[in-house]
Structure formats: C-alpha cells, structure tokens
N, C-alpha and C. Protein backbone atom coordinates (compact mmCIF):
# COMPACT_ATOMS: atom_id res chain seq x y z
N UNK A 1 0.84 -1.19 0.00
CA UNK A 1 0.00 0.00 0.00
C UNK A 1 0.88 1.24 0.00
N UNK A 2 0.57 2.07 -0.35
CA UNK A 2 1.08 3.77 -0.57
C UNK A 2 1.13 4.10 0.46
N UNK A 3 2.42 4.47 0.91
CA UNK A 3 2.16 5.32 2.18
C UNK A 3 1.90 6.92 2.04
N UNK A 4 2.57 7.44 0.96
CA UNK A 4 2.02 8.69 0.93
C UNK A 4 1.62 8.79 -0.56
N UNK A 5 0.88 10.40 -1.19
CA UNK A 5 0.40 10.89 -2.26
C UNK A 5 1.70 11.67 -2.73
N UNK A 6 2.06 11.29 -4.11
CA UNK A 6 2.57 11.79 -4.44
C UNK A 6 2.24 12.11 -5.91
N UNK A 7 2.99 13.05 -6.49
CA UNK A 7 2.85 13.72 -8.12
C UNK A 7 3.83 14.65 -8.49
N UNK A 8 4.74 14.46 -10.10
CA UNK A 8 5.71 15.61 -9.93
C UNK A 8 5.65 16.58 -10.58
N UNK A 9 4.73 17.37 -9.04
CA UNK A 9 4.85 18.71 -9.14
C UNK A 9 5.37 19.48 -8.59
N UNK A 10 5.63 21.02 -8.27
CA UNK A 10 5.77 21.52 -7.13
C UNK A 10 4.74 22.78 -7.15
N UNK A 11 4.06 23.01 -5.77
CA UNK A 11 2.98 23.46 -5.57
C UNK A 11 3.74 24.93 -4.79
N UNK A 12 3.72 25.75 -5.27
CA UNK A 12 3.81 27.30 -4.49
C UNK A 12 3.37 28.32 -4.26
N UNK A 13 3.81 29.30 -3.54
CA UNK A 13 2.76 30.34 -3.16
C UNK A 13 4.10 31.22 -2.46
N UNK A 14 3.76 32.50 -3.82
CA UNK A 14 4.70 33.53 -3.22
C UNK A 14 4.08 34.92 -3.04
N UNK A 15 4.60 35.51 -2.18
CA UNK A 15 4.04 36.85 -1.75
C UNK A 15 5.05 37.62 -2.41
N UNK A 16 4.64 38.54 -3.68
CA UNK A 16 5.93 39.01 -4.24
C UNK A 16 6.23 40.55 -3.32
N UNK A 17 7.29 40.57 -3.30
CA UNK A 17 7.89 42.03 -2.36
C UNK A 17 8.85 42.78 -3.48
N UNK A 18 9.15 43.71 -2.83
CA UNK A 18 10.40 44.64 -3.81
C UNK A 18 11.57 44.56 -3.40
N UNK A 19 11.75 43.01 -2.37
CA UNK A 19 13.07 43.09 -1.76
C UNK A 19 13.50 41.65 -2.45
N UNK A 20 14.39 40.76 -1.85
CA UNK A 20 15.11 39.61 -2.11
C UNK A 20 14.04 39.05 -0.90
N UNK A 21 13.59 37.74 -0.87
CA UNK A 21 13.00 37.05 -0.37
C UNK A 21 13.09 35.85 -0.22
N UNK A 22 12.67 34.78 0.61
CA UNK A 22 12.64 33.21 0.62
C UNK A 22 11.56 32.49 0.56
N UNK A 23 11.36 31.49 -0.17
CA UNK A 23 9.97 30.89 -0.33
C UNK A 23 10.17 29.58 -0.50
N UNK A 24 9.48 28.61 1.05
CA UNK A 24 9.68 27.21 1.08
C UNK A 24 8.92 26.61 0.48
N UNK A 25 8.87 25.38 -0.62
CA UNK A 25 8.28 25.17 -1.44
C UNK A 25 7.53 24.06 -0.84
N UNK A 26 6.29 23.20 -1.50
CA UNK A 26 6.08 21.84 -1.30
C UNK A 26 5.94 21.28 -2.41
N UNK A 27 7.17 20.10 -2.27
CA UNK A 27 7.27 19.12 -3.72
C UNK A 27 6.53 17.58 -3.46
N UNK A 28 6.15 17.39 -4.85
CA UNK A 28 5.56 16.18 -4.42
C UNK A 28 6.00 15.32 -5.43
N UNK A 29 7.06 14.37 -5.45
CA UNK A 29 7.35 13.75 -6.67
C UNK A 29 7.23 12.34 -6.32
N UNK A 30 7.04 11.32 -7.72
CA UNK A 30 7.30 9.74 -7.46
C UNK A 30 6.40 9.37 -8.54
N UNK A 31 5.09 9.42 -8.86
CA UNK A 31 4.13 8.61 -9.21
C UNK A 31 4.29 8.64 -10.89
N UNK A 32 4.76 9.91 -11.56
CA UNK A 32 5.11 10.03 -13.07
C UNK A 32 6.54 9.95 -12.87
N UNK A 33 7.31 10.14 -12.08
CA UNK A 33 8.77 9.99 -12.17
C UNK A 33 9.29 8.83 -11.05
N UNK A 34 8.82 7.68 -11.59
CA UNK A 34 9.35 6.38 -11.03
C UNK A 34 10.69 5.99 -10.57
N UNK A 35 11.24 6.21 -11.23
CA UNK A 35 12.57 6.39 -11.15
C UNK A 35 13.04 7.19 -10.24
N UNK A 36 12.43 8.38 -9.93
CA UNK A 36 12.86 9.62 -9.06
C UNK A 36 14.01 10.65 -9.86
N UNK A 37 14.30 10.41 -10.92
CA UNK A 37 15.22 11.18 -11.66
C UNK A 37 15.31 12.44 -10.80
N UNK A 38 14.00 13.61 -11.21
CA UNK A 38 14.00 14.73 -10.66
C UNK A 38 14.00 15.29 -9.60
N UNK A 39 14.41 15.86 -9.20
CA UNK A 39 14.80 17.16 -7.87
C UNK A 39 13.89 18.09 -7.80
N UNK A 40 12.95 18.37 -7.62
CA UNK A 40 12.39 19.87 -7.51
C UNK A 40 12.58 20.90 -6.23
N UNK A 41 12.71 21.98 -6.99
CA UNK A 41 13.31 23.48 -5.83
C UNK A 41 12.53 23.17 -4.58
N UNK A 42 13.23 23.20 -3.48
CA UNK A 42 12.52 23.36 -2.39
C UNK A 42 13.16 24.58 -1.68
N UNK A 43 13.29 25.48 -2.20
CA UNK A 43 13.87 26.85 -2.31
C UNK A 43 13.13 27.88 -3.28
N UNK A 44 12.74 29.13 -3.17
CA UNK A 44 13.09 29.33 -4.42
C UNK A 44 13.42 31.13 -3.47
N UNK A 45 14.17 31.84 -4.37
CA UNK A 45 14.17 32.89 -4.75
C UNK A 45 14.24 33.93 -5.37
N UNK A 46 12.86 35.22 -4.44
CA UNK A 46 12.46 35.60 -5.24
C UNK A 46 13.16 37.40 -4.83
N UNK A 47 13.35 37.76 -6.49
CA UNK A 47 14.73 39.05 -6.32
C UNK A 47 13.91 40.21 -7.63
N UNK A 48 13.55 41.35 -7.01
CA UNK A 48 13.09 42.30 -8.39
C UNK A 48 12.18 41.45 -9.39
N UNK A 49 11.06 40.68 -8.77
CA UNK A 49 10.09 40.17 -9.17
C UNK A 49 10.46 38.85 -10.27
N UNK A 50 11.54 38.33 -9.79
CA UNK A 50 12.14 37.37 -10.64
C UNK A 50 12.42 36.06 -9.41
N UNK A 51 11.78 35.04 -9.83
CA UNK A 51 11.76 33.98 -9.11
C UNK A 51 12.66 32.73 -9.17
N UNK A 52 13.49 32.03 -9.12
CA UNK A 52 14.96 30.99 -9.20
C UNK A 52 15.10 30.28 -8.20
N UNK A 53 14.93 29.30 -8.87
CA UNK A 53 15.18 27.96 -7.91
C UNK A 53 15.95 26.81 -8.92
N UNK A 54 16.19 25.07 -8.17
CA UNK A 54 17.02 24.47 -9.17
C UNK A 54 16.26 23.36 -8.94
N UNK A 55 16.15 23.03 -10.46
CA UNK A 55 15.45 21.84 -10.77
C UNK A 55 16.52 20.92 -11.20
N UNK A 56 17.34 19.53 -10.38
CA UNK A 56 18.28 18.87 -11.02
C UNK A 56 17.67 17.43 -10.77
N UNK A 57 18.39 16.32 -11.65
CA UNK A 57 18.53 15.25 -12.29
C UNK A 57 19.63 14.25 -11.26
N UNK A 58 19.07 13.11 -11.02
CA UNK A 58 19.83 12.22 -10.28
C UNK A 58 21.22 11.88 -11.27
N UNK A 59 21.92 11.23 -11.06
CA UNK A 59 23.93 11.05 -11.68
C UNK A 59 22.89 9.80 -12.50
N UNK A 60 22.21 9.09 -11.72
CA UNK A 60 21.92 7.91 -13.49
C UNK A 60 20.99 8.24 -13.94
N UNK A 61 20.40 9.81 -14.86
CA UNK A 61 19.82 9.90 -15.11
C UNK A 61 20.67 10.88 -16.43
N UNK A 62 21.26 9.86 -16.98
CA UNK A 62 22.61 9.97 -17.99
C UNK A 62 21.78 10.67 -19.05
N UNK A 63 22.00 11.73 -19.95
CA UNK A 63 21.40 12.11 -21.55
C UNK A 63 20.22 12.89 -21.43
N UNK A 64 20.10 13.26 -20.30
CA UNK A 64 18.29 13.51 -20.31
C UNK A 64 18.36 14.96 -19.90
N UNK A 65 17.37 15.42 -20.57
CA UNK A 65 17.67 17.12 -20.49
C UNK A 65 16.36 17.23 -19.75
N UNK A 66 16.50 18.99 -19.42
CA UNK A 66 15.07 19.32 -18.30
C UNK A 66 14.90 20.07 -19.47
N UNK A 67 13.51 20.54 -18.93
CA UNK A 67 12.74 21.43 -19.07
C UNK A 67 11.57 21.80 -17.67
N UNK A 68 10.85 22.64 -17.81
CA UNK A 68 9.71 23.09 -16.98
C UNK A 68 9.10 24.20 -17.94
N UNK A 69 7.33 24.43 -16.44
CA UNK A 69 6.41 25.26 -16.98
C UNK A 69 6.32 25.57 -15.57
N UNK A 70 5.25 27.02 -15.70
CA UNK A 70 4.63 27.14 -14.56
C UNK A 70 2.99 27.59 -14.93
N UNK A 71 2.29 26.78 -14.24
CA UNK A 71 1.03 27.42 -14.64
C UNK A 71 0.33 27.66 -13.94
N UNK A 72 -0.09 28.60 -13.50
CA UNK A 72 -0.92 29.57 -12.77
C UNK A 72 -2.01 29.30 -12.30
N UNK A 73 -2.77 29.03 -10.88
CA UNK A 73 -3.56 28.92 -10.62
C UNK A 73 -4.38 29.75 -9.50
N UNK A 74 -5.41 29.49 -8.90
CA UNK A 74 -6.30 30.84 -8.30
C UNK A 74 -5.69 30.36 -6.21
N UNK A 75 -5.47 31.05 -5.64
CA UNK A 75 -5.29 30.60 -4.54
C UNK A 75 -6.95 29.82 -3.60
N UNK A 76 -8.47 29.39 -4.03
CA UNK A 76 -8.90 28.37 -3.81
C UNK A 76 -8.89 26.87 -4.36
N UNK A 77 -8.12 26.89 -6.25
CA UNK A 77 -7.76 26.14 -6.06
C UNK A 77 -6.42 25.29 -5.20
N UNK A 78 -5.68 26.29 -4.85
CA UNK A 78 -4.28 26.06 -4.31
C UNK A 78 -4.79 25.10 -2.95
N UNK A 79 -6.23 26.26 -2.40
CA UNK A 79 -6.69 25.62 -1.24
C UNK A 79 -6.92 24.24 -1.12
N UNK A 80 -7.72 24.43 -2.39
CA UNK A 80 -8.54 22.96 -2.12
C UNK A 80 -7.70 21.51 -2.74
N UNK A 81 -6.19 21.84 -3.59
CA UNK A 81 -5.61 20.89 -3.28
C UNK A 81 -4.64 20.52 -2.44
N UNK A 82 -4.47 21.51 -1.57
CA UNK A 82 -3.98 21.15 -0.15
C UNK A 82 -4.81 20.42 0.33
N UNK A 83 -6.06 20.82 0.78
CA UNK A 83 -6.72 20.02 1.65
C UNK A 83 -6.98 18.61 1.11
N UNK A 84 -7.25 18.55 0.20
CA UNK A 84 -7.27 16.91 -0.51
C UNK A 84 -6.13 16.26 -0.05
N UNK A 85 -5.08 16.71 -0.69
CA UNK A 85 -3.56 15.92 -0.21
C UNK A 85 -3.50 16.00 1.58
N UNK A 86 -3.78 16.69 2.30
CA UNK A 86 -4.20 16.29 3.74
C UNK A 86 -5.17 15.44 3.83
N UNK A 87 -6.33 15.34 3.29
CA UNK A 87 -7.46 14.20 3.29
C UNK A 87 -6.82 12.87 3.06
N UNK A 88 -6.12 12.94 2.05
CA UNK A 88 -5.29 11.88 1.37
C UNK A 88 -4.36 11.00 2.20
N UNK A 89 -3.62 11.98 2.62
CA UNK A 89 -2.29 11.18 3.65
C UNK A 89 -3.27 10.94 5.31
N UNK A 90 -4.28 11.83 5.31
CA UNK A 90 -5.11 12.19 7.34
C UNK A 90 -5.30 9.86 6.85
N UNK A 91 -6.16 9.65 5.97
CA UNK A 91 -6.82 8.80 5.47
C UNK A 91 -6.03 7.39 5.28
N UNK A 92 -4.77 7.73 4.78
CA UNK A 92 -3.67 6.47 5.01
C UNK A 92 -3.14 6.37 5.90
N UNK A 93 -2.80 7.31 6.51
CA UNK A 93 -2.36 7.48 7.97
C UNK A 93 -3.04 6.90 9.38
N UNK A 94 -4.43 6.69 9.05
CA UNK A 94 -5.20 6.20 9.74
C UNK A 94 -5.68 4.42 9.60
N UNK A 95 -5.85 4.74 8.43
CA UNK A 95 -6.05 2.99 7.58
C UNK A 95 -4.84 2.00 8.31
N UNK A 96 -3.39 2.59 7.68
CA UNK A 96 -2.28 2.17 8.11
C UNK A 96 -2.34 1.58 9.45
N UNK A 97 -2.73 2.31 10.30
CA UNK A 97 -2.57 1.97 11.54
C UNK A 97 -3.53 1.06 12.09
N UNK A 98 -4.95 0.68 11.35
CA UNK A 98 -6.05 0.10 11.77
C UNK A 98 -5.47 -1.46 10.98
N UNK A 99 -4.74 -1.18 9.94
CA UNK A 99 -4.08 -2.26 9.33
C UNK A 99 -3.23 -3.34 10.63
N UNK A 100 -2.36 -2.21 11.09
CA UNK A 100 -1.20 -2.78 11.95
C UNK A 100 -1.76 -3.61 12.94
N UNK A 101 -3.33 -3.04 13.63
CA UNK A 101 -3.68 -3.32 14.80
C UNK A 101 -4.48 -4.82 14.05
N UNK A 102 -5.10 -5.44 13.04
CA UNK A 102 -5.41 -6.68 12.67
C UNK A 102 -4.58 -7.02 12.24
N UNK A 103 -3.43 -6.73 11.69
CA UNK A 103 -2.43 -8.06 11.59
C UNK A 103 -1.95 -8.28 12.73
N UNK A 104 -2.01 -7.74 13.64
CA UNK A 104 -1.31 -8.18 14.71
C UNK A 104 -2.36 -9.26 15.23
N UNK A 105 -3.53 -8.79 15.22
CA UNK A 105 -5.14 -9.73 16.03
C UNK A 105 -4.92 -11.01 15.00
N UNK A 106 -5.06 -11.02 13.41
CA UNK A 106 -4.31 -11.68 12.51
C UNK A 106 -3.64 -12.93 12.65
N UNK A 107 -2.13 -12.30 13.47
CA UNK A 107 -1.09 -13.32 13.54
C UNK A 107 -1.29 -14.18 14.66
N UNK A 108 -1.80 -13.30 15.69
CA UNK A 108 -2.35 -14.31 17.03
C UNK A 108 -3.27 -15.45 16.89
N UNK A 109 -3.96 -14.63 15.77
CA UNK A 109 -5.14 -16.25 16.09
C UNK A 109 -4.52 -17.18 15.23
N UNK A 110 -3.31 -16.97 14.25
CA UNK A 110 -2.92 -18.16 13.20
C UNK A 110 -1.92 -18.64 14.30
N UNK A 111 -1.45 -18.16 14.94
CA UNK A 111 -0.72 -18.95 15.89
C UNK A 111 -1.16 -19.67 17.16
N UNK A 112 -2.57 -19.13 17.84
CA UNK A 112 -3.29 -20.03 18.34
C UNK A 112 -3.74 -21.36 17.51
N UNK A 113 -4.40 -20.68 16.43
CA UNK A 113 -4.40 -22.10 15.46
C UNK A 113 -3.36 -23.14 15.39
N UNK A 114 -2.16 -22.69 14.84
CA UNK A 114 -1.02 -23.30 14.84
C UNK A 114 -0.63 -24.76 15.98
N UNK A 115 -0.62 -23.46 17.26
CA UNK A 115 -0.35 -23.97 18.23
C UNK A 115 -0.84 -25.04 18.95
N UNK A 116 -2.32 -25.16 18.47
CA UNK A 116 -3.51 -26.25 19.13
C UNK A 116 -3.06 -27.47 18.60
N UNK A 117 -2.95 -27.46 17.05
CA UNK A 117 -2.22 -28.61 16.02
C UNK A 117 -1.75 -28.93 16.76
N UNK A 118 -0.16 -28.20 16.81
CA UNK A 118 0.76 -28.90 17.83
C UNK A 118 1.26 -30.15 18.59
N UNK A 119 0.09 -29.25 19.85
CA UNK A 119 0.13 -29.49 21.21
C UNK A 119 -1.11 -29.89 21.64
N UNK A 120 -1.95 -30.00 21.07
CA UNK A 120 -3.59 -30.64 21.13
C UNK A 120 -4.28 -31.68 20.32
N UNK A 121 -3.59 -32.07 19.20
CA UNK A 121 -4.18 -32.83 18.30
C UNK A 121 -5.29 -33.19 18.53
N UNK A 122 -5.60 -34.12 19.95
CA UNK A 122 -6.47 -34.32 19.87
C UNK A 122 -8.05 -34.09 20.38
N UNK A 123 -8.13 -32.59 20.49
CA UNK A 123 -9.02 -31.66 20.91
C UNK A 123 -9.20 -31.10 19.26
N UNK A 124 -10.61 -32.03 19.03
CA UNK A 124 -10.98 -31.41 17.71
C UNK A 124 -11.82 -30.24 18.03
N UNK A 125 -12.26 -30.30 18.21
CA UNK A 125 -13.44 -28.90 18.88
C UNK A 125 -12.52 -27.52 18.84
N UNK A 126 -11.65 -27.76 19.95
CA UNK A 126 -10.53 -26.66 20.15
C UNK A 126 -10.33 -26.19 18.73
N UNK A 127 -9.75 -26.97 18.27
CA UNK A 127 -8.91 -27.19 16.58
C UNK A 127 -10.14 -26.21 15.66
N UNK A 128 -11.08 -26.75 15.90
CA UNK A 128 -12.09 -26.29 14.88
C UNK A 128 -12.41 -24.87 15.00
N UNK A 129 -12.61 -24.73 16.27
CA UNK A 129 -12.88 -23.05 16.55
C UNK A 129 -12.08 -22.05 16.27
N UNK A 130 -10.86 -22.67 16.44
CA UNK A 130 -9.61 -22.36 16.33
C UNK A 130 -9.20 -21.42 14.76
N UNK A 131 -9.50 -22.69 14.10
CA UNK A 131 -9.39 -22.39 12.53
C UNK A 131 -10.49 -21.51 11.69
N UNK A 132 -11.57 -21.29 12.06
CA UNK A 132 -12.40 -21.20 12.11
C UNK A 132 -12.42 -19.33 12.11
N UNK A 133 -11.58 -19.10 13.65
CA UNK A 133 -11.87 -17.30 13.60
C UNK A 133 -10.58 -16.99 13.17
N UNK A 134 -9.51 -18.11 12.85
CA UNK A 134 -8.62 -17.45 12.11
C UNK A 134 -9.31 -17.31 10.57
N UNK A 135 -9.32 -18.05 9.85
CA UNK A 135 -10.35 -17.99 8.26
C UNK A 135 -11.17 -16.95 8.16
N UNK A 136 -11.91 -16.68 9.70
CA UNK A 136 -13.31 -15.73 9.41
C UNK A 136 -12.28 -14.55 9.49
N UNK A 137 -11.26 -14.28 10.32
CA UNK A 137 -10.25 -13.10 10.76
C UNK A 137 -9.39 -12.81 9.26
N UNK A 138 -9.02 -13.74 8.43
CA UNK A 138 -8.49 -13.56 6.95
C UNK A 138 -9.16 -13.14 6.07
N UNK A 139 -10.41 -13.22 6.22
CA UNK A 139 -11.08 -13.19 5.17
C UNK A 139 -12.02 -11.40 5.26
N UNK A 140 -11.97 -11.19 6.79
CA UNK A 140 -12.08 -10.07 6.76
C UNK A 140 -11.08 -8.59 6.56
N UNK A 141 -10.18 -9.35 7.54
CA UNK A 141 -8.65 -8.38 7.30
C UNK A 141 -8.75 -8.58 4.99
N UNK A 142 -8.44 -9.42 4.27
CA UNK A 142 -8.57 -9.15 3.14
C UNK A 142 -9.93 -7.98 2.62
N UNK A 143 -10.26 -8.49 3.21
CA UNK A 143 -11.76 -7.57 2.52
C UNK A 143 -11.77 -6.09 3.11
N UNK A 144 -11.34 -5.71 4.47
CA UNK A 144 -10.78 -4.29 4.53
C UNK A 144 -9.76 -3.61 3.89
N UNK A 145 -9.06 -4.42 3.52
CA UNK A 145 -7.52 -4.27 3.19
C UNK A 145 -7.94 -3.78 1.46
N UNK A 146 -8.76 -4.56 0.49
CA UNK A 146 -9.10 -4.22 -0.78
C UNK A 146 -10.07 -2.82 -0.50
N UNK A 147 -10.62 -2.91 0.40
CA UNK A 147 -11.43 -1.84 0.70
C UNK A 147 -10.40 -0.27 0.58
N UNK A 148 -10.06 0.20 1.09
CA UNK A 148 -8.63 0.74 1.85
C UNK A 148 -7.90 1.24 0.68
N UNK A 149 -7.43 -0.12 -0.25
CA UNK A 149 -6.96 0.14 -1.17
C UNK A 149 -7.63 1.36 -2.49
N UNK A 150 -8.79 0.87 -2.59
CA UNK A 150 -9.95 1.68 -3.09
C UNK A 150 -10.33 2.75 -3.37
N UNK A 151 -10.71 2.76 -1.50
CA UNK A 151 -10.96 4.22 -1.57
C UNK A 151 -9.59 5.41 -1.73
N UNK A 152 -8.23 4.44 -1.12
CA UNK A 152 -7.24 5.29 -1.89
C UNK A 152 -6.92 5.99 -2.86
N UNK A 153 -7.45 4.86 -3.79
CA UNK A 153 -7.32 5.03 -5.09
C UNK A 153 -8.52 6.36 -5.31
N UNK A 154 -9.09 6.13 -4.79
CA UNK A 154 -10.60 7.64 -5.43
C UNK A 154 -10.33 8.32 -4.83
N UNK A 155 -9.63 8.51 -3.56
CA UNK A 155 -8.99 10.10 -3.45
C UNK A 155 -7.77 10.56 -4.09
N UNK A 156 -6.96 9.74 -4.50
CA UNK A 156 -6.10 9.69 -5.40
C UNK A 156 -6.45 10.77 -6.66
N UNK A 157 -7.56 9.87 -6.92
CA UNK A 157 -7.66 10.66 -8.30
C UNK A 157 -8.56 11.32 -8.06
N UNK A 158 -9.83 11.92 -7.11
CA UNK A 158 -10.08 13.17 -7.00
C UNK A 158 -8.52 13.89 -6.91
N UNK A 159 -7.49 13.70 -6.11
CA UNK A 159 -6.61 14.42 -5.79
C UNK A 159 -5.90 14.82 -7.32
N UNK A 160 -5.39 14.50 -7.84
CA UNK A 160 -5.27 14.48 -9.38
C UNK A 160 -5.53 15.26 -10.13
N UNK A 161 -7.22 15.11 -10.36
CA UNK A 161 -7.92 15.92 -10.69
C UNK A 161 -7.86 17.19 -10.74
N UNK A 162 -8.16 18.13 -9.41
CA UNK A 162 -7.60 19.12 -9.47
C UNK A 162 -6.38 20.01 -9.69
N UNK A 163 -5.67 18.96 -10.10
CA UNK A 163 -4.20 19.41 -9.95
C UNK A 163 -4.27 20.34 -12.24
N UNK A 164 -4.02 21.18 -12.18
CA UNK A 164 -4.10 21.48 -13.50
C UNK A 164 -2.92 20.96 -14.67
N UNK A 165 -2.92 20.40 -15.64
CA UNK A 165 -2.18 19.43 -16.33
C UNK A 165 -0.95 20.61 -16.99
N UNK A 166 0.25 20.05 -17.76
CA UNK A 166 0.94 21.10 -18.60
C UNK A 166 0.41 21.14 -19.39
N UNK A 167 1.17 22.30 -20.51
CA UNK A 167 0.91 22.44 -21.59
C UNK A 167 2.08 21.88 -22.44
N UNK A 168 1.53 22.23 -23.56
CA UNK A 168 3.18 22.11 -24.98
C UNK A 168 4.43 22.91 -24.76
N UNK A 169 3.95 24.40 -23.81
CA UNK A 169 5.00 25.28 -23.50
C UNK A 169 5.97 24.90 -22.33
N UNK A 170 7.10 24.56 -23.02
CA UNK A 170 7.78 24.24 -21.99
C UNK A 170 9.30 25.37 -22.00
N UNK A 171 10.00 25.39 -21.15
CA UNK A 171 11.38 26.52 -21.11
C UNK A 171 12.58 25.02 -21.06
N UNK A 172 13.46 24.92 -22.04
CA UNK A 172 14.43 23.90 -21.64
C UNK A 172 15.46 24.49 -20.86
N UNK A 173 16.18 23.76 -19.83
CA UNK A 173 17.62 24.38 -19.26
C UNK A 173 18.30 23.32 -18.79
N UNK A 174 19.22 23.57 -18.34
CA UNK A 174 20.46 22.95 -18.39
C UNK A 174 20.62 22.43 -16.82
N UNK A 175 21.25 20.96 -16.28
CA UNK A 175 21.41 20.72 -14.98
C UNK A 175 22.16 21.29 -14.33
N UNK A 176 21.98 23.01 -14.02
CA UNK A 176 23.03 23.85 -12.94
C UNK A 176 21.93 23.88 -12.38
N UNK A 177 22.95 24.95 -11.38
CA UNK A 177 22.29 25.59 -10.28
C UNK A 177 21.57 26.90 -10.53
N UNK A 178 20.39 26.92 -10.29
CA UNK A 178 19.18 28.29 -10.23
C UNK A 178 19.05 28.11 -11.71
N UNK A 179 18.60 26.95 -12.32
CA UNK A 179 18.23 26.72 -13.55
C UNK A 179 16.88 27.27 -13.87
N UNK A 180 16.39 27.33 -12.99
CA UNK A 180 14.79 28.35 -13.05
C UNK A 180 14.29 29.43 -12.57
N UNK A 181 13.86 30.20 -14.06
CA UNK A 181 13.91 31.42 -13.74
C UNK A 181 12.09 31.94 -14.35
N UNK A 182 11.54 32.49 -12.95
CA UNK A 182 10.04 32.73 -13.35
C UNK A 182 9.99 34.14 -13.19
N UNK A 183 9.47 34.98 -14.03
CA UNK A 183 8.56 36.51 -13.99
C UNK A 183 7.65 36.84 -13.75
N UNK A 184 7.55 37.43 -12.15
CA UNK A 184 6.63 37.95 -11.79
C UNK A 184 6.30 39.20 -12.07
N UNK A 185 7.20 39.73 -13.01
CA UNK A 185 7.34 41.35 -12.36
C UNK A 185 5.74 42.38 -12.53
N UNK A 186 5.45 41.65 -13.32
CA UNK A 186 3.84 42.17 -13.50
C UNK A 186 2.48 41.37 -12.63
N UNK A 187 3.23 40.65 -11.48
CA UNK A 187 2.07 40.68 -10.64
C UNK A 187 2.14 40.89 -9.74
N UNK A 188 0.89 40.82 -8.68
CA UNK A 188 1.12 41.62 -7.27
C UNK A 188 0.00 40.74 -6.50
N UNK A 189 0.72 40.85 -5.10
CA UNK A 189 0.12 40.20 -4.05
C UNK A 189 0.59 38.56 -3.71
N UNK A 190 -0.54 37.68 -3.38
CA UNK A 190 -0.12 36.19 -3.55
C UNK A 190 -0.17 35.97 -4.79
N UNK A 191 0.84 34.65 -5.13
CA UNK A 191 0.61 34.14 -6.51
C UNK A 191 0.71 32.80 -6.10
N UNK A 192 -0.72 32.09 -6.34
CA UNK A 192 -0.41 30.54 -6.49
C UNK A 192 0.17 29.59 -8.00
N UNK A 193 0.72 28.61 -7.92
CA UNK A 193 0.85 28.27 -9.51
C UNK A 193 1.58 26.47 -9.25
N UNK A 194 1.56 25.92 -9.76
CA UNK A 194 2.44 24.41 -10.06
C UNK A 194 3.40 24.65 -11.42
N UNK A 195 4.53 24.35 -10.57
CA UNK A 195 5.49 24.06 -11.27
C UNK A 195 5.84 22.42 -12.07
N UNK A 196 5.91 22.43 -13.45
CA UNK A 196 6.23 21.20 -13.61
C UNK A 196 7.64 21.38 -14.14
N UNK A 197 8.09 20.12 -13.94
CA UNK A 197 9.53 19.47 -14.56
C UNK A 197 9.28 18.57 -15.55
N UNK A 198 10.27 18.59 -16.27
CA UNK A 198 10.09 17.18 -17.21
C UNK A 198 11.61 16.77 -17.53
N UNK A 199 12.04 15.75 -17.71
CA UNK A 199 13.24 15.18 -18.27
C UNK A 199 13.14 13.98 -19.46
N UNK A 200 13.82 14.45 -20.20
CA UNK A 200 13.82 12.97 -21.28
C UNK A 200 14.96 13.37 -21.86
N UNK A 201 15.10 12.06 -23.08
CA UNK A 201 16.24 11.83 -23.52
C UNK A 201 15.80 11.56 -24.86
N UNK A 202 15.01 11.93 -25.45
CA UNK A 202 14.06 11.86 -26.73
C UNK A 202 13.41 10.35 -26.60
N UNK A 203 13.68 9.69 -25.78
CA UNK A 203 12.64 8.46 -25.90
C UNK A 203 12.10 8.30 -24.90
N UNK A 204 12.39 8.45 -23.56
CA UNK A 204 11.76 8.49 -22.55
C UNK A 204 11.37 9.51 -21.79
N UNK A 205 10.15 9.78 -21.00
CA UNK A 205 9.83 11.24 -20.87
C UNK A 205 9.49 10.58 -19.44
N UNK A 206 9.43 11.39 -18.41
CA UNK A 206 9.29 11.66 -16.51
C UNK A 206 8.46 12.77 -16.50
C-alpha cells in the first residue's frame, strides 16, 4: 500500500515584495517519475520580481535534459488541493494503523491455530474453533484491506484531478544551479501556480 500521495509537481505560493525574499516550497514527486530522476526546488528565490530555484537530475539519469512550466492557478484552487492531499495522507495514515492493529489480532489467532495442532491434536473442537476465527479473521482483514486500497485510489484521483495538467510550452535548461527562472514582475500580491519538470532523452519522458 502507498504510504504517501505523491505527483511531480511543485505546488507554491509567493508573496511578491520589492526586496530579495525566501519561499519554502512543497514538492511532491514519485508517481510520473518512477525512477525519481527529478529534484524539484525546495527553495526558491524571489529578487526584483524574478523567481529561481534548481530543478536537477539524479547522476543515473545519464542524456536527459530538463525542461519546466509554470502554470498559474487561483489561490482556492491552491486551497482545495492542499486540503485533498491532507485528506489523502489524514486517510492512510489512519487505515495504516487500523491495518497494523489486525495483523497483529491476525497473527495471534494463526498462531493459536497453529499452536492447538501442535500441542492438542487431539481436541478437535478446540482445533475447529480455532481455525475457524482465524479464516473468518483472513477473510475479513482481506476484505478491509481491498477496501482501503480503493478508496485510496478515489482520493487519489479526486486528488489528481484538481491538480491542473501542462501544456506544450515548456522553457528547456540545463542541470546547474538556479536553472529556473520565473517573472513575476507584472504581478502583485499572492501568486499561487504548479510548477512542472520534465526530463527525457528523446525516448523516454518523466
């Protein structure tokens, strides 16, 4: 099972000023970039309405050039996919743990079972009951467990969903440092937006 939600994006929110500034990012990568190739800024700064951060590439991620976009979004959607991705992880975070507490109930009764075999053979009754709430205990632990999985999956992709897709426009650059460079200079106040990355090597794309 997933322990956390992930997607590679990076989700930000800058308050632009007329000074040099710092802005901690939240990245979420894994699920399109399997591999993990990419790095996304968990930095960025922002200087005379010009925004820079570094988007780099793992050492075996040999031939493969970047690029990125940024595309702009309204600060309720920003809201409301925060709160999903908290719904998301509040939700595995909880499952997880309701998981831990029947495998543990789980392993006890297969080892009471076990154990009766044993050391009882010949207490069929014992034996029977025995086997009995372990099977009924498997068969439910499975059937929560697909459950779980499920509904993961549909907040998943509500979570998804809102997330706004790229476009064709992409900026290529090179694996240095402060490889990304965004213009704010014509806006004002908060700015929400997702940053994407991309890497390929003309045949494979992240």
């Amino acid at each position: 099972m997933k322990n956390k939600i992930v997607t590679s994006i990076v989700l930000l929110v800058l308050i632009l000023t007329m000074f040099s500034s710092f802005c901690k990012v939240k990245a979420y990568t894994g699920e399109i970039d399997p591999k993990g190739y990419i790095t996304l800024p968990i930095l960025i700064t922002i200087k005379d309405g010009v925004a820079t951060g570094t988007i780099s590439l793992s050492s075996s991620a040999t031939g493969y050039t970047i690029s990125y976009q940024k595309v702009d979004i309204t600060k309720s959607t920003m809201d409301s996919i925060s709160a999903k991705h908290t719904a998301v992880n509040d939700y595995i975070k909880t499952s997880n743990a309701e998981i831990e507490t029947k495998t543990k109930d789980l392993t006890k009764l297969q080892t009471d079972y076990q154990n009766l075999l044993q050391t009882e053979p010949e207490n069929a009754e014992a034996i029977a009951v025995a086997k009995k709430a372990y099977e009924d205990a498997t068969s439910a632990y499975k059937t929560y467990y697909e459950g779980v999985e499920a509904e993961i999956k549909k907040l998943e992709d509500e979570y998804y969903a809102l997330i706004p897709n790229y476009t064709n426009s992409w900026t290529e650059t090179t694996n240095t440092t402060g490889n990304v460079s965004l213009d704010f200079k014509t806006y004002t106040g908060t700015v929400c937006f997702v940053l994407w990355a991309k890497a390929t090597n003309g045949t494979d794309t992240y």
